[in-house]
Protein backbone atom coordinates (compact mmCIF):
# COMPACT_ATOMS: atom_id res chain seq x y z
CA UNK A 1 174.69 97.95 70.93
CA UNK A 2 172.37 95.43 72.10
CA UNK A 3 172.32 94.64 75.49
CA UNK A 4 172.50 90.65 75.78
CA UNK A 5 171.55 88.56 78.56
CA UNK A 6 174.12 86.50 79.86
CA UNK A 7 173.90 82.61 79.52
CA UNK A 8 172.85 82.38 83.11
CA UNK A 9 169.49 83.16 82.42
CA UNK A 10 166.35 82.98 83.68
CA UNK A 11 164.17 80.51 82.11
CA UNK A 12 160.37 81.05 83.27
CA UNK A 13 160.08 84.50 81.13
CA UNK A 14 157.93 87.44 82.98
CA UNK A 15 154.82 88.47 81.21
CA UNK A 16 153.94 92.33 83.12
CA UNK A 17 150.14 93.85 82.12
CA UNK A 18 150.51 97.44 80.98
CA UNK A 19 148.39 100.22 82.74
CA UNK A 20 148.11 103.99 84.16
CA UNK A 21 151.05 103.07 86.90
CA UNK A 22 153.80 101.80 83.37
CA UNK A 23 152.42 104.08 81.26
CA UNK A 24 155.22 106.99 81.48
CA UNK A 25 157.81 106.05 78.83
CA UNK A 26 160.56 106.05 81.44
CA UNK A 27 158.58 103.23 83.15
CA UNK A 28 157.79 100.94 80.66
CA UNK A 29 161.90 101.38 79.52
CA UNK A 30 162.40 100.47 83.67
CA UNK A 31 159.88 97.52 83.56
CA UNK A 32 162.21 95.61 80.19
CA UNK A 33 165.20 96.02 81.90
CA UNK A 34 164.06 94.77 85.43
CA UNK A 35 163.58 91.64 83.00
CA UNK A 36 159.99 91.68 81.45
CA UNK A 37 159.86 89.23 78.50
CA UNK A 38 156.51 90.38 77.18
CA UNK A 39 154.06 92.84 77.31
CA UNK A 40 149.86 92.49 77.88
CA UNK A 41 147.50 94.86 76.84
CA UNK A 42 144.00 94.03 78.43
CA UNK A 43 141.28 94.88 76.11
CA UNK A 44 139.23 94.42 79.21
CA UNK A 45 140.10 97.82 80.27
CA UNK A 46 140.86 101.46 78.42
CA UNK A 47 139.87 102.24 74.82
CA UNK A 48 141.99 101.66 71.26
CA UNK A 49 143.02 105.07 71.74
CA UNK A 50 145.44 103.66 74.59
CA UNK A 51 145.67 100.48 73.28
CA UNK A 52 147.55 102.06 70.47
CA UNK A 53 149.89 104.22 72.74
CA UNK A 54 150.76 101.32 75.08
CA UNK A 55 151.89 99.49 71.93
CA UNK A 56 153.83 102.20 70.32
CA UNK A 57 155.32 102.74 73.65
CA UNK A 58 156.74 99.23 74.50
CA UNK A 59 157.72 98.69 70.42
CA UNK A 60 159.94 102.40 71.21
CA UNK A 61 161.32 100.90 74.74
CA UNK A 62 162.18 97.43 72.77
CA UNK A 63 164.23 98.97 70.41
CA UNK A 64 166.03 101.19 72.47
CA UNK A 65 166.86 98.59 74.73
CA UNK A 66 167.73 95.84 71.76
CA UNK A 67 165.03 93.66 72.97
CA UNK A 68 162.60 91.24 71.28
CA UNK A 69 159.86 92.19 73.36
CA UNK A 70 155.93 90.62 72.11
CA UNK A 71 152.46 91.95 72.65
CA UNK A 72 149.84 89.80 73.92
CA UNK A 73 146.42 91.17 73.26
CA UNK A 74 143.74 89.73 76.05
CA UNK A 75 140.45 90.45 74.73
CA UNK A 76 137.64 90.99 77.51
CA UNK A 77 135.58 88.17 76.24
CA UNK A 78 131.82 87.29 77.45
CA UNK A 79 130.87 88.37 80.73
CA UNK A 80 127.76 87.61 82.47
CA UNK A 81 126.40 90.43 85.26
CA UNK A 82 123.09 91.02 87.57
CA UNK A 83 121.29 93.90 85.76
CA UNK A 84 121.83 97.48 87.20
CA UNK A 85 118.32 97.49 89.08
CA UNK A 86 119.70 94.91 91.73
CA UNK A 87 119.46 95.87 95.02
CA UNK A 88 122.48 95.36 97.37
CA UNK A 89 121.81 92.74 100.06
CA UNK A 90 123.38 90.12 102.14
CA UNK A 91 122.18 86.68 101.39
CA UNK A 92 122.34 84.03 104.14
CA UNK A 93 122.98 80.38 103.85
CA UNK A 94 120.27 78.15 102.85
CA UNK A 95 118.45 80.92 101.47
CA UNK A 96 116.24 80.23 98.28
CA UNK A 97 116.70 82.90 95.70
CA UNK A 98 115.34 82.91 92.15
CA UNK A 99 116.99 84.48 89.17
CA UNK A 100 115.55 85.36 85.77
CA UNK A 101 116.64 86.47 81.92
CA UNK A 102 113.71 88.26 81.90
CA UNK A 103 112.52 91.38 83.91
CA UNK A 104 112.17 91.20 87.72
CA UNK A 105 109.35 90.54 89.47
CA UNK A 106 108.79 89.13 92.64
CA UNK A 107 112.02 89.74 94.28
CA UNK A 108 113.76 87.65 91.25
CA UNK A 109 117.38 88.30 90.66
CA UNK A 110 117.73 89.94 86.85
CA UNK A 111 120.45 88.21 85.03
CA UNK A 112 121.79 90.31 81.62
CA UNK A 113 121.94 86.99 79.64
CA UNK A 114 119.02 85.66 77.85
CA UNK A 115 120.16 82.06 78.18
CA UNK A 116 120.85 81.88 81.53
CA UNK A 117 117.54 79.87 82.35
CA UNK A 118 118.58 77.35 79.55
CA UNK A 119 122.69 77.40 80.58
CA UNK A 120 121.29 76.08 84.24
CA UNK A 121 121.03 72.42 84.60
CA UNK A 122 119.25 71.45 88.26
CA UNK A 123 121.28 69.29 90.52
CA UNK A 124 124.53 69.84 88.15
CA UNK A 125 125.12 73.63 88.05
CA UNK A 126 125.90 76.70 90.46
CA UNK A 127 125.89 80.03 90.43
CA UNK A 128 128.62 81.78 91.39
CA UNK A 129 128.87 85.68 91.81
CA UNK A 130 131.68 88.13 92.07
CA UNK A 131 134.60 86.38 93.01
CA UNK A 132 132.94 83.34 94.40
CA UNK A 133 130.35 84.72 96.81
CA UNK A 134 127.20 83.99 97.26
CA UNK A 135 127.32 80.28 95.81
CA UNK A 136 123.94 79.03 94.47
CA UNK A 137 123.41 75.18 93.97
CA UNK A 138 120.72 75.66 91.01
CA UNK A 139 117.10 73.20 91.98
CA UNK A 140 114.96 73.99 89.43
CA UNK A 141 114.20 76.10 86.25
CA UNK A 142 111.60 77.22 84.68
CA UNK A 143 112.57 79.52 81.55
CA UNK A 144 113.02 82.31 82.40
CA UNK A 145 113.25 81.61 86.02
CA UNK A 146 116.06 79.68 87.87
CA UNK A 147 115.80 78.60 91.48
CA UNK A 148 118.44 78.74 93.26
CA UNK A 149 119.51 77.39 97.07
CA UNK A 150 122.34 79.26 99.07
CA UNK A 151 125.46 77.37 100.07
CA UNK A 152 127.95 80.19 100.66
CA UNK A 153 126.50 83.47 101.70
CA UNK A 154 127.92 86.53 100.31
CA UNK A 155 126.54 90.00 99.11
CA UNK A 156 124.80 90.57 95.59
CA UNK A 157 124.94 93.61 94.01
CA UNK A 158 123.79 95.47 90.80
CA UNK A 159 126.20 94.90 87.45
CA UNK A 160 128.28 92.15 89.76
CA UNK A 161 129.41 89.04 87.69
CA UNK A 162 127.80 85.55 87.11
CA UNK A 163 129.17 82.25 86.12
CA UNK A 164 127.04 79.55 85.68
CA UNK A 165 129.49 76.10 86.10
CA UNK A 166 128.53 73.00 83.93
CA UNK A 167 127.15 75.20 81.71
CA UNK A 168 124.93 73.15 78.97
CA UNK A 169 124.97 76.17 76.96
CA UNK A 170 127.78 79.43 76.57
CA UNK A 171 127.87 82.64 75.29
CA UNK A 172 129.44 83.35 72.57
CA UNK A 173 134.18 83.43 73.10
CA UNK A 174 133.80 86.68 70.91
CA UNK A 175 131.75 89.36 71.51
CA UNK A 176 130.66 92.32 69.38
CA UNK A 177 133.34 94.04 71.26
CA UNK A 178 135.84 91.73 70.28
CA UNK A 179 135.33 91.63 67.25
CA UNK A 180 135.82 95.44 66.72
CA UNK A 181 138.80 94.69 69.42
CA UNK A 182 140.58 92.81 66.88
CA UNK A 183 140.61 94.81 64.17
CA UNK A 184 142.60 97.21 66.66
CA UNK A 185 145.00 94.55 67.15
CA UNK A 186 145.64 93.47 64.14
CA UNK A 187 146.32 97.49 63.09
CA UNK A 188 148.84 97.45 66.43
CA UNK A 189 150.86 94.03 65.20
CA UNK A 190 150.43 92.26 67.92
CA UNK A 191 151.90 89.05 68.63
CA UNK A 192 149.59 87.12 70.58
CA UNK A 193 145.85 87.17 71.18
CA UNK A 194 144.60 85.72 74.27
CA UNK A 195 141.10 84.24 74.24
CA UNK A 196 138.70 84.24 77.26
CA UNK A 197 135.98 82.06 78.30
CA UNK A 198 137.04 79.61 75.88
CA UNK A 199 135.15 76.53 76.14
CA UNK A 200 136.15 74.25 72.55
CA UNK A 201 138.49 74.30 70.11
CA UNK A 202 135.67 75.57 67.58
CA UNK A 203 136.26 79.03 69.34
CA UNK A 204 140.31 78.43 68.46
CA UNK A 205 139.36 77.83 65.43
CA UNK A 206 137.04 80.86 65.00
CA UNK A 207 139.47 83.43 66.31
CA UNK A 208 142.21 82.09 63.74
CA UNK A 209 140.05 82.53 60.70
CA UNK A 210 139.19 85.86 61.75
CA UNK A 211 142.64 86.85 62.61
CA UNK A 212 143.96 85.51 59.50
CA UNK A 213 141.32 87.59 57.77
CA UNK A 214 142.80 90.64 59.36
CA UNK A 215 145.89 89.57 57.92
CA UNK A 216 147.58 89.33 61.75
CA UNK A 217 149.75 86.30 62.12
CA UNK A 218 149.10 86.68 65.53
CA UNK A 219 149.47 83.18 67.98
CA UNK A 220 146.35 82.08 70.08
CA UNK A 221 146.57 81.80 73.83
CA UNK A 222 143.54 80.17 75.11
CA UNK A 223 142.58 80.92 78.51
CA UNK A 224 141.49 78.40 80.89
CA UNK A 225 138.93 79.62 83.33
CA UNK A 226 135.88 77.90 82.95
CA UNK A 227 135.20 74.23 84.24
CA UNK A 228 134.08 73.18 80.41
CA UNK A 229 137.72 74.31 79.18
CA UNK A 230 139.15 72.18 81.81
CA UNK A 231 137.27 68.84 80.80
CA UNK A 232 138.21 69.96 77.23
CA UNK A 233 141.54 70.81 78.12
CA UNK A 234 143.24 68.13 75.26
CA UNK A 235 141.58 69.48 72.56
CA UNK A 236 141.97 73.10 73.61
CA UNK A 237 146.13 72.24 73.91
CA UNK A 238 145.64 70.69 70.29
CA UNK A 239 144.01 73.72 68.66
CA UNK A 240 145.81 76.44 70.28
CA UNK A 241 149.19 77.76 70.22
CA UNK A 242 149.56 78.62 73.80
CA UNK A 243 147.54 78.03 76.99
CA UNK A 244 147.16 80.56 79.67
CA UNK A 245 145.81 79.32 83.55
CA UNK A 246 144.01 82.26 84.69
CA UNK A 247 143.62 81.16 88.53
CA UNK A 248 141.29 84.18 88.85
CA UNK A 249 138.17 83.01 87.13
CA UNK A 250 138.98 79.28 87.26
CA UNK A 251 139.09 79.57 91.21
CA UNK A 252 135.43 81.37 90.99
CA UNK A 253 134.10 78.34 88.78
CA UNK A 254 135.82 75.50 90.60
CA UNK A 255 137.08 76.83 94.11
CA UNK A 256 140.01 78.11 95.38
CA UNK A 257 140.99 74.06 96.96
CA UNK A 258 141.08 73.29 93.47
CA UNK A 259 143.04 75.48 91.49
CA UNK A 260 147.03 74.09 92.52
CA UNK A 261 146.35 70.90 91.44
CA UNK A 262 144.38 71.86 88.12
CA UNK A 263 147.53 74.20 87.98
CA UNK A 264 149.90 71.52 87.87
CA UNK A 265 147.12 69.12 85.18
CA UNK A 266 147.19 72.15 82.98
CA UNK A 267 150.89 73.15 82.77
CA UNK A 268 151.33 69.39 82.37
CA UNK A 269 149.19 68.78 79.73
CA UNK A 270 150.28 71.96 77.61
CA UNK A 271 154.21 70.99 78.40
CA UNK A 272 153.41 67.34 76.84
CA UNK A 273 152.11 68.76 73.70
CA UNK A 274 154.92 71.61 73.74
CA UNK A 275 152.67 74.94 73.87
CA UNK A 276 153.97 77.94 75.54
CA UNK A 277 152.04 77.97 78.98
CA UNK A 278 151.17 80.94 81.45
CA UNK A 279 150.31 81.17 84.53
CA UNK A 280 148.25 84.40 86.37
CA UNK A 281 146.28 86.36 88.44
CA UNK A 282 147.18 87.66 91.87
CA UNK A 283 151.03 86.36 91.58
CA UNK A 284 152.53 89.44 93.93
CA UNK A 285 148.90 90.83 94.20
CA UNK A 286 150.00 92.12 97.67
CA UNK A 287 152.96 94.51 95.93
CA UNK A 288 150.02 96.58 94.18
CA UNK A 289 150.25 98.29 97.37
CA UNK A 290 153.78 97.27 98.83
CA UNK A 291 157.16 97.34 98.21
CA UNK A 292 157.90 94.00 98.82
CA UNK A 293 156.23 90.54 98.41
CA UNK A 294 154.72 88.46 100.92
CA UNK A 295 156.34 84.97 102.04
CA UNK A 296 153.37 82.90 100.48
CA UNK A 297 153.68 84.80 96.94
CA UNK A 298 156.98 83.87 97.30
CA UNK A 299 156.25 80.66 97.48
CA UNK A 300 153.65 81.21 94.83
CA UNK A 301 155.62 82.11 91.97
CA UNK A 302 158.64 79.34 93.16
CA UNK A 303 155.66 76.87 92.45
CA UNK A 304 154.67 78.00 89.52
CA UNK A 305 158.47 77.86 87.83
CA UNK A 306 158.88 74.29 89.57
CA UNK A 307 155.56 73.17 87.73
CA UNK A 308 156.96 74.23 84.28
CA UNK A 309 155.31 77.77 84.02
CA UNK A 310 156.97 79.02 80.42
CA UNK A 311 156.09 82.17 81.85
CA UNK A 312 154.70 83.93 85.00
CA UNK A 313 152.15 86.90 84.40
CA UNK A 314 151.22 90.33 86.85
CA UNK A 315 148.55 92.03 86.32
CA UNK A 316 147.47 94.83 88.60
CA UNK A 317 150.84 94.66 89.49
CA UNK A 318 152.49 96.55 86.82
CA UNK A 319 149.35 97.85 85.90
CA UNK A 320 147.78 100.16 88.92
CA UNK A 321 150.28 99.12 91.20
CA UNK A 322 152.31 101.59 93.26
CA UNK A 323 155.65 99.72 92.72
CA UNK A 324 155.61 98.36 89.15
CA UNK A 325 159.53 98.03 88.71
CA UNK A 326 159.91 96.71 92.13
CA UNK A 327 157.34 94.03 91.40
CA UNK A 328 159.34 92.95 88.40
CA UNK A 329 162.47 92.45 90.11
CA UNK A 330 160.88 90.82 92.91
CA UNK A 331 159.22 88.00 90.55
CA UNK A 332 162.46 87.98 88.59
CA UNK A 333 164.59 87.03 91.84
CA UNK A 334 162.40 84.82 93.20
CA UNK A 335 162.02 83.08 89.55
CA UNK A 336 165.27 83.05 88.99
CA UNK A 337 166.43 81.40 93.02
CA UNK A 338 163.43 78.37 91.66
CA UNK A 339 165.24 77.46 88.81
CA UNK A 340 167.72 75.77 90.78
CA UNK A 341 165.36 73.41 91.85
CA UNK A 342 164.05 70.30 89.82
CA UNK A 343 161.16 71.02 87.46
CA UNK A 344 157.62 68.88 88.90
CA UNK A 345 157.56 67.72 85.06
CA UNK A 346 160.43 66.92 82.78
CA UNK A 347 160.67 64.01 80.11
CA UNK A 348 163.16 64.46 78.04
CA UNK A 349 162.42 60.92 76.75
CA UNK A 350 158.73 61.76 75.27
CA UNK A 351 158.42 60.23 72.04
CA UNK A 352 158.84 63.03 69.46
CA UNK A 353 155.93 64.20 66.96
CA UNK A 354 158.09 64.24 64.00
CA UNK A 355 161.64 63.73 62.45
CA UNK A 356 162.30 67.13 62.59
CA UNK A 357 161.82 66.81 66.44
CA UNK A 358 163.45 63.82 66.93
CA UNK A 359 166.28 65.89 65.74
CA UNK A 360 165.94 68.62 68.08
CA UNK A 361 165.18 66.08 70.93
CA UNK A 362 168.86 64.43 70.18
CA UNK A 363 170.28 68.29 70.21
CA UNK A 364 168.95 68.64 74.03
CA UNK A 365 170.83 65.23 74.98
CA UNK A 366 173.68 66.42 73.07
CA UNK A 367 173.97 69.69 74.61
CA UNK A 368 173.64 68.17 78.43
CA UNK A 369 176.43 65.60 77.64
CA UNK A 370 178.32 67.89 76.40
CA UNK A 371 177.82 70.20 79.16
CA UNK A 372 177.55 72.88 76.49
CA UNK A 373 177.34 76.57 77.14
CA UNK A 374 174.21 77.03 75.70
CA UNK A 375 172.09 75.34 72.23
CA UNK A 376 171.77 77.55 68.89
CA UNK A 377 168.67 76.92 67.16
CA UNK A 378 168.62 79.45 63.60
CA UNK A 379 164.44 79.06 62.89
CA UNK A 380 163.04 79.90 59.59
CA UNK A 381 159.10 79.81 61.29
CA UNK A 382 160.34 78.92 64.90
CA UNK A 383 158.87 75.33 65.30
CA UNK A 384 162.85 74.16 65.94
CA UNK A 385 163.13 76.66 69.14
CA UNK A 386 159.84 75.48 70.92
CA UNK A 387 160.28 72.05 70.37
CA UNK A 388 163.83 72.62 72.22
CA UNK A 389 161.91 73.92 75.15
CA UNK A 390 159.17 71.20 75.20
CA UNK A 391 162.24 69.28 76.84
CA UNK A 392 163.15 72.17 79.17
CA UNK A 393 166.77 71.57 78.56
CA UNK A 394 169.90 72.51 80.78
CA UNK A 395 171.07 74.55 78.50
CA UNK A 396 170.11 77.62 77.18
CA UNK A 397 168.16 77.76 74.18
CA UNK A 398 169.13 80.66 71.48
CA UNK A 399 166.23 80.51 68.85
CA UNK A 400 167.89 82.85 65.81
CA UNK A 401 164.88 83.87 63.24
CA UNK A 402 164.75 85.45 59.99
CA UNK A 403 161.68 87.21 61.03
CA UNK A 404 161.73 89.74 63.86
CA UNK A 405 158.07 88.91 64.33
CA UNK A 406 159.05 85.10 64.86
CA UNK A 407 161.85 86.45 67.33
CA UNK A 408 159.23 88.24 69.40
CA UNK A 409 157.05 85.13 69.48
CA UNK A 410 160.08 83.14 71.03
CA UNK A 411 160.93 85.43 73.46
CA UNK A 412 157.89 84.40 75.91
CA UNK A 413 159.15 80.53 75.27
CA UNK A 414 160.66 78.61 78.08
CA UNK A 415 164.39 79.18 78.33
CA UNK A 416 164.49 80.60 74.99
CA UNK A 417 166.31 83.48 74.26
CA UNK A 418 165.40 85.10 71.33
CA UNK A 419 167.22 87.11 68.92
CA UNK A 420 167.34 87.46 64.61
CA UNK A 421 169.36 86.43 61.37
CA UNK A 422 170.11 88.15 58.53
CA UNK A 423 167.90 87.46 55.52
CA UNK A 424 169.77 86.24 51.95
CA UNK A 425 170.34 83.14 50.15
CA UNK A 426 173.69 81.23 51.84
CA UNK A 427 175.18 77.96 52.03
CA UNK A 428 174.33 75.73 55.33
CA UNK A 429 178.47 76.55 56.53
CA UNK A 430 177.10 80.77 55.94
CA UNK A 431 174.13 79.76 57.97
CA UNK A 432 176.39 78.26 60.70
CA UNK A 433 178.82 81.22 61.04
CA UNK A 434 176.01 83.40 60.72
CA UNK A 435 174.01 81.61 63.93
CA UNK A 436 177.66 81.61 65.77
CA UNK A 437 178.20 85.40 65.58
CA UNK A 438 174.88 86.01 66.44
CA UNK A 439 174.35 83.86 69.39
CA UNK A 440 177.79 85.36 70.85
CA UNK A 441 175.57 88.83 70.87
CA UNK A 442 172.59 87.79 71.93
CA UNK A 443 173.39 85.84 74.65
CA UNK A 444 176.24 86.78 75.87
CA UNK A 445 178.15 83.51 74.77
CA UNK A 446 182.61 83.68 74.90
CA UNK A 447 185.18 83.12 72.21
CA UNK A 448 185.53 79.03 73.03
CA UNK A 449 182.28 78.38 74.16
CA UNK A 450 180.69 74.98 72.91
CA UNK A 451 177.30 75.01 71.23
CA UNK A 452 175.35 72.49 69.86
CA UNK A 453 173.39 73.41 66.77
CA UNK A 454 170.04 72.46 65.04
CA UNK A 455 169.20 73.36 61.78
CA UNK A 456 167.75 72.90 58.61
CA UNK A 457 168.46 73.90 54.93
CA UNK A 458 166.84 77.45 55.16
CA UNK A 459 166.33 76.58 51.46
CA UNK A 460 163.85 73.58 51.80
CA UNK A 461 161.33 75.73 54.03
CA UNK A 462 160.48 75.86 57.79
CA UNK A 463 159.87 72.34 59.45
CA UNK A 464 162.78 70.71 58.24
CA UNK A 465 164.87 70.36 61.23
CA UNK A 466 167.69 67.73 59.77
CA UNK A 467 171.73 68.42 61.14
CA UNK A 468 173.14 68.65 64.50
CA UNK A 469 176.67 70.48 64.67
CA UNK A 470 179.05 71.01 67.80
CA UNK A 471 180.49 74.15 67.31
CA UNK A 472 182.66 76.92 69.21
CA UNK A 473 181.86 80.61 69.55
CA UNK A 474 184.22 82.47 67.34
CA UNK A 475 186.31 79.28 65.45
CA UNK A 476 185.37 81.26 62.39
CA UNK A 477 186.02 84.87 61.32
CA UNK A 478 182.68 87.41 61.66
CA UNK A 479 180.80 87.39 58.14
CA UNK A 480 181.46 90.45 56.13
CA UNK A 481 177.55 91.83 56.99
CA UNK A 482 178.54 91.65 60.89
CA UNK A 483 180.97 94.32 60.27
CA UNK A 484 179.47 97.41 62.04
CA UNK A 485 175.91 95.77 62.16
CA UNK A 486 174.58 94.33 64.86
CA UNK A 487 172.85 91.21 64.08
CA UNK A 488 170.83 90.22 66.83
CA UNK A 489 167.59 91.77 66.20
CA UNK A 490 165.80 93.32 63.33
């Protein structure tokens, strides 16, 4: 039997990284049913080899616990580092230090990118190393030289990292590495990629060729850590499917003063457009090494819910961290207590991109007037079930696909929970009964409960979002394939 959520649900889903510390199947089976939505595989870290076990391990723990549960794939990405031959030292503020692309000499700094002198752009750019010490305000270049003036000190040290902000130039989003990368997630299935460095919605557009190539249907995530994603930030929301705000290497390029407001701009601006957005890094860093969270992560995570967050990421926490499940539980209570709160950013009055949306848009009013128990969305490619959560509705959203892959895809959606339909040629009433008995199963709706339906003609293709029905759970008798089957997910 499938083990439903009820319709009090939590809306911001958890998205938990998967590491040495979940690896055991026993934990990775504890982590879903603490409440992890999705699962992350960081290609930043580990080979295919365990790429490949993690997956078959959380597809295994899914099924067993009846659970649409997705992969996200987070490719490693470009990353800049001092060569292996620097020396570890303490640099002082107002100290003038000169890099170079080319071999040391002098006492330069060597920099393992050969564009680095040409990326540089005097009086604009810094340098930034580690995670965000030194600082280097950049006065002059001289291919392959930079010059550089200290203005936070901070110890350098050989293969350490190195962003250059207000880059003129960038390296490449995909890598050699990812590229071979890929072709391990496409094997796996995956159901999201996550891009990093992204700095234009050329590199969207790159990834989704080559994905498409692989023959993954895979959605793109682009990651927003660098200051030219954030001044490109409309056309990355247009291009991409989802948008992730990774705090970690944002707050190196911009400062840590800046990152909760270009939270808030970020989460904003995806919400408008209705992408899936995720926040991350450091969430319950503190619960890596203890059992319980700290009163500011608390406040954290409430934040990040209040701003809209579809979802809420950990990372080390679930990964290395000594109290994976614990973690979980403590980001789903403390998600769960926000929700009562009033979201920073709501507009249920947005002027809709389409009919089909318009249609959906009508549902959500429908479903608060009604004070509904919940909205049932059936979703031939689900387009129906995100716009429903562009609005962040009331009510709980139940997004019913034919495709399990589609299911898995809406479980990391804001207050969407996700389940699957039976596949064969009916009449719209079929359709309706079908969704009914479905949604009573997956989410854990009563005989009597109202629902408000959107739907289209399964038979006129995905997109075409056209009736609105007010229903009640069981009014109708299950359909003959129910009997014995459980039709929730595939």
């Amino acid at each position: 039997m499938c083990h439903g959520e009820t319709v009090e649900h939590r809306r911001t889903k958890i998205l938990a990284t998967l590491g040495p510390a979940s690896m055991a199947p026993e934990n990775i089976m504890g982590l879903i049913q603490a409440g992890v939505d999705g699962v992350r595989i960081n290609a930043a870290h580990g080979s295919p080899a365990d790429w490949r076990e993690q997956a078959k391990r959380a597809r295994h723990a899914a099924d067993i616990t009846g659970r649409a549960i997705p992969i996200v794939f987070d490719l490693a990405g470009p990353k800049i580092r001092l060569s292996p031959n620097v020396e570890t030292r303490a640099i002082a503020q107002g100290e003038e230090v000169v890099f170079t692309s080319g071999e040391s000499g002098n006492g330069a700094i060597e920099v393992e990118w050969p564009e680095f002198a040409a990326a540089a752009t005097p009086g604009v750019s810094e340098i930034v190393i580690g995670d965000g010490t030194p600082r280097f305000a950049v006065t002059a270049t001289e291919a392959p030289l930079v010059m550089t003036r200290c203005e936070r000190p901070g110890m350098l040290g050989p293969r350490k990292g190195a962003f250059v902000t207000h880059s003129s130039v960038g390296a490449a989003a995909l890598t050699e590495k990812d590229l071979g990368d890929l072709e391990v997630a496409a094997e796996i299935g995956v159901d999201f990629v996550s891009l990093s460095f992204v700095r234009r919605a050329e590199d969207i557009d790159d990834l989704r060729d080559r994905l498409r190539g692989l023959g993954s249907h895979a959605r793109i995530i682009a990651k927003i850590e660098k200051l030219e994603a954030v001044e490109a930030l409309d056309e990355l929301v247009q291009a991409s499917d989802a948008i992730m705000v990774a705090r970690g290497d944002l707050g190196v390029e911009v400062g840590a003063a800046r990152v909760p407001l270009l939270q808030k701009e970020i989460i904003r601006e995806a919400t408008r457009a209705g992408k899936l957005v995720i926040t991350a890094t450091q969430m319950l860093e503190s619960m890596v090494y203890n059992a319980e969270p700290t009163r500011a992560e608390a406040s954290d995570v409430s934040n990040a819910v209040l701003d809209g967050s579809s979802a809420v990421m950990m990372s080390g926490e679930t990964a290395i961290g000594a109290y994976p499940v614990e973690a979980v539980q403590a980001m789903d209570e403390i998600a769960r207590a926000a929700q009562a709160g009033e979201l920073f950013h709501r507009d249920i009055t947005a002027e809709p991109e389409s009919a089909a949306e318009a249609v959906v848009q009508a549902a959500v009013h429908l479903a608060s007037q009604l004070n509904s128990a919940a909205m049932v969305i059936p979703t031939r490619s689900g387009g129906s079930a995100r716009a429903a959560a562009k609005y962040r509705p009331s009510r709980p959203i139940v997004g019913l696909a034919e495709n399990a892959a589609i299911a898995r895809q809406l479980s990391l959606e804001w207050g969407v929970i996700a389940g699957t339909l039976p596949s064969y040629p009916r009449s719209v009433e079929d359709l309706v009964n079908d969704a009914l008995w479905s949604a009573r199963s997956v989410a854990g709706l009563r005989n009597g409960d109202r629902v408000v339906m959107a739907m289209g003609r399964f038979s006129t293709g995905s997109g075409n979002t056209d009736l609105i029905t007010v229903r009640r759970i069981g009014e109708a008798p299950p359909p003959d394939h129910a009997q014995g089957i459980d039709p929730t997910f595939g």
